[in-house]
Protein backbone atom coordinates (compact mmCIF):
# COMPACT_ATOMS: atom_id res chain seq x y z
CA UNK A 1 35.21 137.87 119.42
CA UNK A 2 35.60 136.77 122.72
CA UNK A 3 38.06 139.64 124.39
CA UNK A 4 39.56 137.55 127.21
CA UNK A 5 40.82 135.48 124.57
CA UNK A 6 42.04 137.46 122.61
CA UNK A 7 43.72 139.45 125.46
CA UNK A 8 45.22 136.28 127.03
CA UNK A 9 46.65 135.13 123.80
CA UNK A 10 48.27 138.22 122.56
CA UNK A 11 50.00 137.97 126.89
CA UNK A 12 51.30 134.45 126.21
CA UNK A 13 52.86 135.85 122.74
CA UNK A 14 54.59 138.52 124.46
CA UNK A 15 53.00 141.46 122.64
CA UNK A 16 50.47 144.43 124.48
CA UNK A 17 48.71 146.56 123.01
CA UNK A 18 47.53 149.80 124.10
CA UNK A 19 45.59 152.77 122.78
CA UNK A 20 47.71 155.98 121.25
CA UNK A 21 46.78 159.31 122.37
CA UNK A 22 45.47 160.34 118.85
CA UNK A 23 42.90 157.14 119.29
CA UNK A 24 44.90 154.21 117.22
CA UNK A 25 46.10 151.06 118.38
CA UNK A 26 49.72 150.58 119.57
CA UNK A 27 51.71 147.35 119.68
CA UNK A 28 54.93 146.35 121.02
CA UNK A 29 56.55 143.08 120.91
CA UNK A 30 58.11 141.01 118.94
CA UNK A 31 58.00 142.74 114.98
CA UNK A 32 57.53 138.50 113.73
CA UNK A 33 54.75 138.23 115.81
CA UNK A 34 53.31 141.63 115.25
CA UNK A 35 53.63 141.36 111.75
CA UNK A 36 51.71 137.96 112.10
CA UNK A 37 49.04 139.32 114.08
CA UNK A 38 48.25 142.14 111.86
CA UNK A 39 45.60 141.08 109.97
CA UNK A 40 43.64 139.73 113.23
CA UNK A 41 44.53 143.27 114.39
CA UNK A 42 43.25 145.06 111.53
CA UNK A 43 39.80 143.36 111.34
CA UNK A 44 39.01 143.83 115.39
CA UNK A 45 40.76 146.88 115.90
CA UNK A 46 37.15 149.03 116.68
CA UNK A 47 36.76 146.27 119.14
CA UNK A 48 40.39 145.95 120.50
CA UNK A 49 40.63 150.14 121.49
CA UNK A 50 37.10 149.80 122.93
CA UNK A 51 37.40 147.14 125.15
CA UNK A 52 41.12 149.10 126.30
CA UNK A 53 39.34 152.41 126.72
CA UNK A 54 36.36 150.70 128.93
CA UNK A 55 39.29 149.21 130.64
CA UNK A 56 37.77 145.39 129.96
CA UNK A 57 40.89 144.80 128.42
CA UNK A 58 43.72 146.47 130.40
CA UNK A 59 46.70 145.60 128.10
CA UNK A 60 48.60 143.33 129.77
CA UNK A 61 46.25 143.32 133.23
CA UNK A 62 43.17 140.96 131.79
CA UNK A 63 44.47 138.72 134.35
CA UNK A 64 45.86 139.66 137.55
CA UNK A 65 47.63 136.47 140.24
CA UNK A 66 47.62 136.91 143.72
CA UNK A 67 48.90 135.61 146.81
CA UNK A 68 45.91 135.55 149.23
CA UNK A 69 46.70 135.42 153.14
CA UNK A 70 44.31 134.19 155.25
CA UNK A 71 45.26 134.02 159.65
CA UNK A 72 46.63 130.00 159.03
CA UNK A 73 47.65 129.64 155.32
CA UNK A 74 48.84 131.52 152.07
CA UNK A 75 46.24 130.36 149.01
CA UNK A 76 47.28 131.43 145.09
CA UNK A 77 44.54 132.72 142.73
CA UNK A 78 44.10 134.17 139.45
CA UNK A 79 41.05 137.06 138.50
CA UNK A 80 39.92 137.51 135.06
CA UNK A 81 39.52 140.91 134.67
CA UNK A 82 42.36 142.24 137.06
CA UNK A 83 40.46 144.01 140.07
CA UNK A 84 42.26 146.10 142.55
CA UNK A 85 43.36 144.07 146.27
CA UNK A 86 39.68 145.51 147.96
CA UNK A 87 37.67 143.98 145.12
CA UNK A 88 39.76 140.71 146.18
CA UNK A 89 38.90 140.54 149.58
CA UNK A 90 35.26 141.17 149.58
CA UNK A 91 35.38 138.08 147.90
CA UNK A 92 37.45 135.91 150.05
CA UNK A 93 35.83 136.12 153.73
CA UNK A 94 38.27 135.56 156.15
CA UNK A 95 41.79 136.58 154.18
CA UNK A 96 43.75 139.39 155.92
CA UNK A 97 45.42 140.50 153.04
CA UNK A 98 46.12 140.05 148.95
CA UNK A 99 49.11 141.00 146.73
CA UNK A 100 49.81 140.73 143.45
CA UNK A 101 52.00 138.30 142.46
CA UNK A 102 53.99 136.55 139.81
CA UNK A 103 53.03 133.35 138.31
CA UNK A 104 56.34 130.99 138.24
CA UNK A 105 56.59 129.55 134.81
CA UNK A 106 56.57 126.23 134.58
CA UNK A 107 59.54 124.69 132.30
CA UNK A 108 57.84 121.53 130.05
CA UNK A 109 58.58 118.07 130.95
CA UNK A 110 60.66 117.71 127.65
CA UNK A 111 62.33 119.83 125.06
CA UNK A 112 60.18 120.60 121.39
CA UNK A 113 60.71 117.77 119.18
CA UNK A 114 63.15 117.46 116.20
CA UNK A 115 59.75 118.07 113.92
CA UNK A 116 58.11 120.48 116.19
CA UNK A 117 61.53 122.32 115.81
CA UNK A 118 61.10 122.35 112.25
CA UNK A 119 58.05 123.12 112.12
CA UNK A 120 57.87 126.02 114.26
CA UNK A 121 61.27 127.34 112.00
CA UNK A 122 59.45 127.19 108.86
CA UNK A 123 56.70 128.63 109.80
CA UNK A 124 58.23 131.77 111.49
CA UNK A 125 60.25 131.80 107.94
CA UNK A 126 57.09 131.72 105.83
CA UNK A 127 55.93 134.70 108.04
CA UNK A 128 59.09 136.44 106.63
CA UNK A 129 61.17 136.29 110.01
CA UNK A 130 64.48 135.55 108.70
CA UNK A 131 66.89 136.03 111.51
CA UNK A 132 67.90 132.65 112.93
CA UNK A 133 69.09 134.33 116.50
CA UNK A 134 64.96 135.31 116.64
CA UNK A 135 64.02 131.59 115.74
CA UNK A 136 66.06 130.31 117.70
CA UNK A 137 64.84 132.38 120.82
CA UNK A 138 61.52 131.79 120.34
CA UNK A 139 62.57 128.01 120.43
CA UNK A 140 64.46 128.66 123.53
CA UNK A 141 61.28 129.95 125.37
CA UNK A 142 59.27 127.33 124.20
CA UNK A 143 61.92 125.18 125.79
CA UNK A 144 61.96 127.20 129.08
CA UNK A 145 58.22 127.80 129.60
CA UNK A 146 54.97 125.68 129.33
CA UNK A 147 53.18 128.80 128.83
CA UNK A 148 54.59 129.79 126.10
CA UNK A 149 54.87 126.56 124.05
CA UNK A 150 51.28 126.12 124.28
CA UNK A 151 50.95 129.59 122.90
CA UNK A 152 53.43 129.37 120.16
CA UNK A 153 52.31 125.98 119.05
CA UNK A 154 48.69 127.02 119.53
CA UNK A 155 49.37 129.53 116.96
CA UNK A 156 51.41 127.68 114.52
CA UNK A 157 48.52 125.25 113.99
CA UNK A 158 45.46 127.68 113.85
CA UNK A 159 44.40 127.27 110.48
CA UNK A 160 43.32 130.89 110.13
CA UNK A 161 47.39 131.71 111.05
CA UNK A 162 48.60 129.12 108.41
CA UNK A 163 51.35 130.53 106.00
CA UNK A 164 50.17 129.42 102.48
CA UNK A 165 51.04 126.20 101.48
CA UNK A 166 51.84 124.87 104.76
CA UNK A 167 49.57 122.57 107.00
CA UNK A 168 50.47 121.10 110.34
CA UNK A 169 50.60 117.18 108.17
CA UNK A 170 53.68 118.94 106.36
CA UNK A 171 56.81 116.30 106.75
């Protein structure tokens, strides 16, 4: 199981994850998604709390953006793990400073298609989601950021996330 991965996907869903003080595994997020997730959850979850409590996966930190200054320009970067600003530097000579920053999400070029729509409905329905204010909010986001569609649609189509009886030829 490749942790980075894993980490990055479960960011892009919207869901972290985090370690309970009695030693389980906590999620929060969206209950669809969660529920989804669970069985991926179940069968890494030794793995999951150990790579939290070694701190190689930081919840939502795995990745960490920055906005680098340097004397004559401002340069944009990404670390995978997140280190800490001093970590940063060392390893771009010549920048005077490093903050964190947000990454702007990018909105896609066009809106979901009439059968990605679909799609992405009846799928969340299989996975027992049945409030259409939830579907249609997850279709919103997909609509708003790149990001996210990827992730969603990334996920719809993993064959080990299929809802029985639905495949990604399905009219």
């Amino acid at each position: 199981m490749n942790i980075d991965r894993f980490a990055s996907q479960f960011r892009a869903l919207g869901i972290t994850l985090s370690v309970t003080p009695a030693g389980g595994l906590s999620t929060s997020g969206s209950e669809t998604v969660i529920k989804m997730l669970m069985p991926t959850l179940k069968n890494h979850k030794a793995v999951i709390i150990e790579a939290l409590n070694s701190g190689r996966m930081r919840g939502d930190l795995i990745h960490r953006h920055w906005k680098v200054t340097y004397p004559n320009r401002d340069a944009d970067c990404t670390t995978s793990p997140a280190i800490d600003a001093e970590e940063l530097l060392a390893w771009h000579p010549g920048a005077i400073a490093a903050e964190i920053s947000s990454p702007q999400s990018e909105k896609p070029s066009n809106p979901l298609s009439h059968r990605e729509i679909q799609a992405l409905t009846k799928w969340l329905q299989r996975g027992g989601e049945k409030n259409l204010g939830a579907i249609g909010g997850i279709i919103d986001l997909c609509n708003q950021d790149k990001i996210q569609r990827k992730a969603w649609l990334r996920w719809m189509n993993d064959r080990q996330h299929q809802c029985k009886g639905f495949t990604n030829n399905e009219s």
